[in-house]
N, C-alpha and C. Protein backbone atom coordinates (compact mmCIF):
# COMPACT_ATOMS: atom_id res chain seq x y z
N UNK A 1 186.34 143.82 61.90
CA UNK A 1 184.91 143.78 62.14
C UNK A 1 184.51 145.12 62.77
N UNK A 2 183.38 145.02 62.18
CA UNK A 2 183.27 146.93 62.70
C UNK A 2 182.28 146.71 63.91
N UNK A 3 182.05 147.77 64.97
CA UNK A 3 181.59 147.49 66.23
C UNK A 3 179.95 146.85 66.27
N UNK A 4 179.49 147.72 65.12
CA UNK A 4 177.45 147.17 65.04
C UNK A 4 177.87 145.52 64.86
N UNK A 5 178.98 145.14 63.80
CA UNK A 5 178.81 144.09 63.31
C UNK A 5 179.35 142.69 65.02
N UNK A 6 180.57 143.45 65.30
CA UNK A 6 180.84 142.45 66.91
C UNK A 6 179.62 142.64 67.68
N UNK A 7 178.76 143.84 67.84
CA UNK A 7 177.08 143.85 69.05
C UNK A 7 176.60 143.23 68.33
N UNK A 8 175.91 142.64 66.61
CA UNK A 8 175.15 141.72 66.31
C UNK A 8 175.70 139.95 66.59
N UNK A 9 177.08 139.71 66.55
CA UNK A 9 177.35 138.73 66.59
C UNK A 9 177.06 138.42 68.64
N UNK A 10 177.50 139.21 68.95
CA UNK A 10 177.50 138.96 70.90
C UNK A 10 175.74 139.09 70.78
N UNK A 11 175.01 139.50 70.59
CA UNK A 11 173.69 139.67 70.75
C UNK A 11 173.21 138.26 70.35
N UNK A 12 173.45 137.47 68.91
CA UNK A 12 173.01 136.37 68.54
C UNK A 12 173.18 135.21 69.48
N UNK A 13 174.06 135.12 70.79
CA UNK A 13 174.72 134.34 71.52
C UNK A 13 173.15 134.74 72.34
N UNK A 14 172.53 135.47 72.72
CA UNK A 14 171.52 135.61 73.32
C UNK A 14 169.92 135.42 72.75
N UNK A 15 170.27 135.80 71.14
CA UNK A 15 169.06 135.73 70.62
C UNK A 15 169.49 134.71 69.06
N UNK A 16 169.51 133.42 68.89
CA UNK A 16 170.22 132.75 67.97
C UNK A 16 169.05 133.39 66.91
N UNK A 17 167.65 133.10 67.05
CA UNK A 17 166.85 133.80 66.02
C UNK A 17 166.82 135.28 65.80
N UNK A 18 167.87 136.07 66.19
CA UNK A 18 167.89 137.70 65.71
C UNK A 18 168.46 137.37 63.89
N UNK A 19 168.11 138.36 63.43
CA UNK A 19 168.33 138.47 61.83
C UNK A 19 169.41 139.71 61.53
N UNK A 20 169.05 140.70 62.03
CA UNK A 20 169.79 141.88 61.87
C UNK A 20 169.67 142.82 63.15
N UNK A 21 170.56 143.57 63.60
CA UNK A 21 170.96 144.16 64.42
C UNK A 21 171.02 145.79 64.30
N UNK A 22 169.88 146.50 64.73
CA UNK A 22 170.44 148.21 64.18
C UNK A 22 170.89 148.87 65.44
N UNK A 23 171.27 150.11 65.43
CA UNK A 23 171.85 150.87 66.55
C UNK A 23 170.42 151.34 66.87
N UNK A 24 169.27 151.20 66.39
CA UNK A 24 168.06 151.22 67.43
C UNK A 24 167.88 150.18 68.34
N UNK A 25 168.10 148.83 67.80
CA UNK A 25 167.61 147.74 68.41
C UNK A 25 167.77 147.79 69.80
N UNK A 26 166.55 147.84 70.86
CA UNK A 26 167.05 147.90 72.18
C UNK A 26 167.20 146.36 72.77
N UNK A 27 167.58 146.69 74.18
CA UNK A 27 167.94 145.31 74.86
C UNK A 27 166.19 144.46 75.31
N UNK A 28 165.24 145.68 75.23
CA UNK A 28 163.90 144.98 75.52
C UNK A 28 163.33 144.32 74.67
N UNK A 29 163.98 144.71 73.03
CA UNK A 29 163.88 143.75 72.10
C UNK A 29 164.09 142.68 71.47
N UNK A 30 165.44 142.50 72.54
CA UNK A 30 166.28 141.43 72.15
C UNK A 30 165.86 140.36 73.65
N UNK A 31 165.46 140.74 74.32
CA UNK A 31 164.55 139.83 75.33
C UNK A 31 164.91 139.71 76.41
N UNK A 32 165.83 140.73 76.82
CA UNK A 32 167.36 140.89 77.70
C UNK A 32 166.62 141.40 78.75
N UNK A 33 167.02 140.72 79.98
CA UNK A 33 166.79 141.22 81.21
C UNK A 33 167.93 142.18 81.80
N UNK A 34 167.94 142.35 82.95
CA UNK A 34 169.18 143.04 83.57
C UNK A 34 170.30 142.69 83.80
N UNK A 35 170.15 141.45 84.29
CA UNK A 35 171.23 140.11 84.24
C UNK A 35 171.68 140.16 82.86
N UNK A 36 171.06 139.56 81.92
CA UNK A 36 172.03 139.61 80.48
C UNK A 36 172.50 140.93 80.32
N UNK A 37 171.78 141.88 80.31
CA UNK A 37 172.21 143.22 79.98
C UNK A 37 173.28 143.54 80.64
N UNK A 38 174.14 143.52 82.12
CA UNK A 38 175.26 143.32 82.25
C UNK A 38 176.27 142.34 81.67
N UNK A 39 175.46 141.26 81.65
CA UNK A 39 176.64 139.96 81.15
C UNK A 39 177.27 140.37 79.44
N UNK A 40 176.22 141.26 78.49
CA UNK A 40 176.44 142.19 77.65
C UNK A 40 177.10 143.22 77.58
N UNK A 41 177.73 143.62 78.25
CA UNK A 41 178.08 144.38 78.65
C UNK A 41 179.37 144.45 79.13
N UNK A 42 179.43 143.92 80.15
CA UNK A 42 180.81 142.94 80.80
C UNK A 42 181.50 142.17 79.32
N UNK A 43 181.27 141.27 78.57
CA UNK A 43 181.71 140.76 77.61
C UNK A 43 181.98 142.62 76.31
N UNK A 44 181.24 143.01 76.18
CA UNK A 44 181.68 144.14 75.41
C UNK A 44 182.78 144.80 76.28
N UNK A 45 183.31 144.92 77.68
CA UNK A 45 184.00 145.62 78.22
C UNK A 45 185.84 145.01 78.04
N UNK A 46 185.15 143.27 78.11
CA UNK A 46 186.52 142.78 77.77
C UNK A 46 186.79 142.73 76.37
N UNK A 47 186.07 142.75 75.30
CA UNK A 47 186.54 142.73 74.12
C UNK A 47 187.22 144.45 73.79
N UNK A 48 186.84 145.07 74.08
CA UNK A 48 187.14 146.77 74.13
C UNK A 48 188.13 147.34 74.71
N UNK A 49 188.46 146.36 76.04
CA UNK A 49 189.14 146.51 77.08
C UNK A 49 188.93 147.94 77.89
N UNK A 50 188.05 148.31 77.75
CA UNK A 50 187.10 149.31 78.59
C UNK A 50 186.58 149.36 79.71
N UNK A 51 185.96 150.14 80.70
CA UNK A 51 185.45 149.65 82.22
C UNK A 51 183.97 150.86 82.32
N UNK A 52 183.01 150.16 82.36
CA UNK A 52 181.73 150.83 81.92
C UNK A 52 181.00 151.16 83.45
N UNK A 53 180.91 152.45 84.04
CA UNK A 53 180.87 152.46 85.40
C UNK A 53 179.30 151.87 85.72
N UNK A 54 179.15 151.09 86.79
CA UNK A 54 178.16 150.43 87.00
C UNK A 54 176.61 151.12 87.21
N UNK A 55 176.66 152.34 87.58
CA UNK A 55 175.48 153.04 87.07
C UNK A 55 175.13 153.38 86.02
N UNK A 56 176.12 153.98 84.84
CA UNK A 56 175.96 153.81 83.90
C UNK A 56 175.49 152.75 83.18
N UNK A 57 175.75 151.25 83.33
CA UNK A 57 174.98 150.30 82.83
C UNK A 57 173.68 150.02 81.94
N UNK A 58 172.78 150.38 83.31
CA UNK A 58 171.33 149.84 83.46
C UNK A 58 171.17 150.94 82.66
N UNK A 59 171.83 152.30 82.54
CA UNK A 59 171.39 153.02 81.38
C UNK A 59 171.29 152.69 80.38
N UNK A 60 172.06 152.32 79.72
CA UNK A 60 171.94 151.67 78.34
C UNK A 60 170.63 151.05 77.84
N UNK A 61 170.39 151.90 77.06
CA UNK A 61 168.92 150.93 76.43
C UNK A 61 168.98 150.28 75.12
N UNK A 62 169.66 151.22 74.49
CA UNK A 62 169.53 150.30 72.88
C UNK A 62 171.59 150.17 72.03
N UNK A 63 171.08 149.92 71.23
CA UNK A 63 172.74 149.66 70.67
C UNK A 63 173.62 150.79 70.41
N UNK A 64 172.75 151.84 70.18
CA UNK A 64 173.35 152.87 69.80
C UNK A 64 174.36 153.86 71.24
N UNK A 65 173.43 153.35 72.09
CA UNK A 65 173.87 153.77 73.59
C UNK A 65 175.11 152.89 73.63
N UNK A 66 175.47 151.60 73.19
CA UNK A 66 176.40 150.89 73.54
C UNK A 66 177.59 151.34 72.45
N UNK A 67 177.57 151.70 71.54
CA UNK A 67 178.03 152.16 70.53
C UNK A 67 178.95 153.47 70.93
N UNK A 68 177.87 154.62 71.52
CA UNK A 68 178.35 155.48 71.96
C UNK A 68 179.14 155.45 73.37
N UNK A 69 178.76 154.58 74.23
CA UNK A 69 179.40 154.22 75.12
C UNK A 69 181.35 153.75 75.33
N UNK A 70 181.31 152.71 73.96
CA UNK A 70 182.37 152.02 73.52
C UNK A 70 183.06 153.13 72.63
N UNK A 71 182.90 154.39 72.11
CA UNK A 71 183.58 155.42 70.87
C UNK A 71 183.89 156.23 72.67
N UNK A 72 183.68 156.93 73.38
CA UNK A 72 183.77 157.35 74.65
C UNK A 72 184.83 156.95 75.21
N UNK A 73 184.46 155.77 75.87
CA UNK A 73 185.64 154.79 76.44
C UNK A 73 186.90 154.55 75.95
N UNK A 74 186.67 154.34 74.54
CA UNK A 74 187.70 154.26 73.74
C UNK A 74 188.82 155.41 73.37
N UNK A 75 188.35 156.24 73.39
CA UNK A 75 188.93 157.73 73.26
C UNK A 75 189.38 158.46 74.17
N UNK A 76 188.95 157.88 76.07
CA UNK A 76 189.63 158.74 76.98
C UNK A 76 190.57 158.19 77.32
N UNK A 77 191.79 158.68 78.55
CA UNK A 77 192.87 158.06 78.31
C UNK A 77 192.54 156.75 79.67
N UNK A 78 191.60 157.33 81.09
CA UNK A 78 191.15 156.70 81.71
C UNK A 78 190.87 155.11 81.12
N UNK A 79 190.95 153.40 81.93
CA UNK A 79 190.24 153.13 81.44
C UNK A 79 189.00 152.84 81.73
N UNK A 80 188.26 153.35 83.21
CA UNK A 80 186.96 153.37 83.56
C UNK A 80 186.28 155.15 83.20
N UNK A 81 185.48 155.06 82.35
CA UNK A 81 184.66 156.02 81.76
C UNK A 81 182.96 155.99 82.29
């Protein structure tokens, strides 16, 4: 499963009526407060096995940020990025 396709499936757990998922789609679209937007986050960290530093977070606005976030993480040898 390729990564847009695991953020549309974890996103649907939040939004059962989402249809499609782009690397624009932000989290204000998907209806996500701050609270989900970590709990999003946190669940992308354990599937990745990644550690997303907590200021960095609330940055994140849309998928593509999470995208780039997770290709990052994934690639250093650290595992908090």
């Amino acid at each position: 499963m390729n990564r847009l396709a695991y953020l549309e499936q974890l996103a649907q757990t939040y939004d059962p009526y989402l249809e499609a998922l782009k690397p624009t789609t932000t989290f204000e679209e998907l209806g996500m407060d701050s609270y989900a937007v970590v709990d999003f986050i946190l669940k992308v960290e354990e599937h990745y096995n990644i550690i997303v530093k907590n200021d960095e977070i609330l940055s994140l606005k849309n998928m593509q940020d999470v995208l780039d976030t997770i290709d990052r993480c994934t690639k250093e040898e650290e595992v908090t990025c």
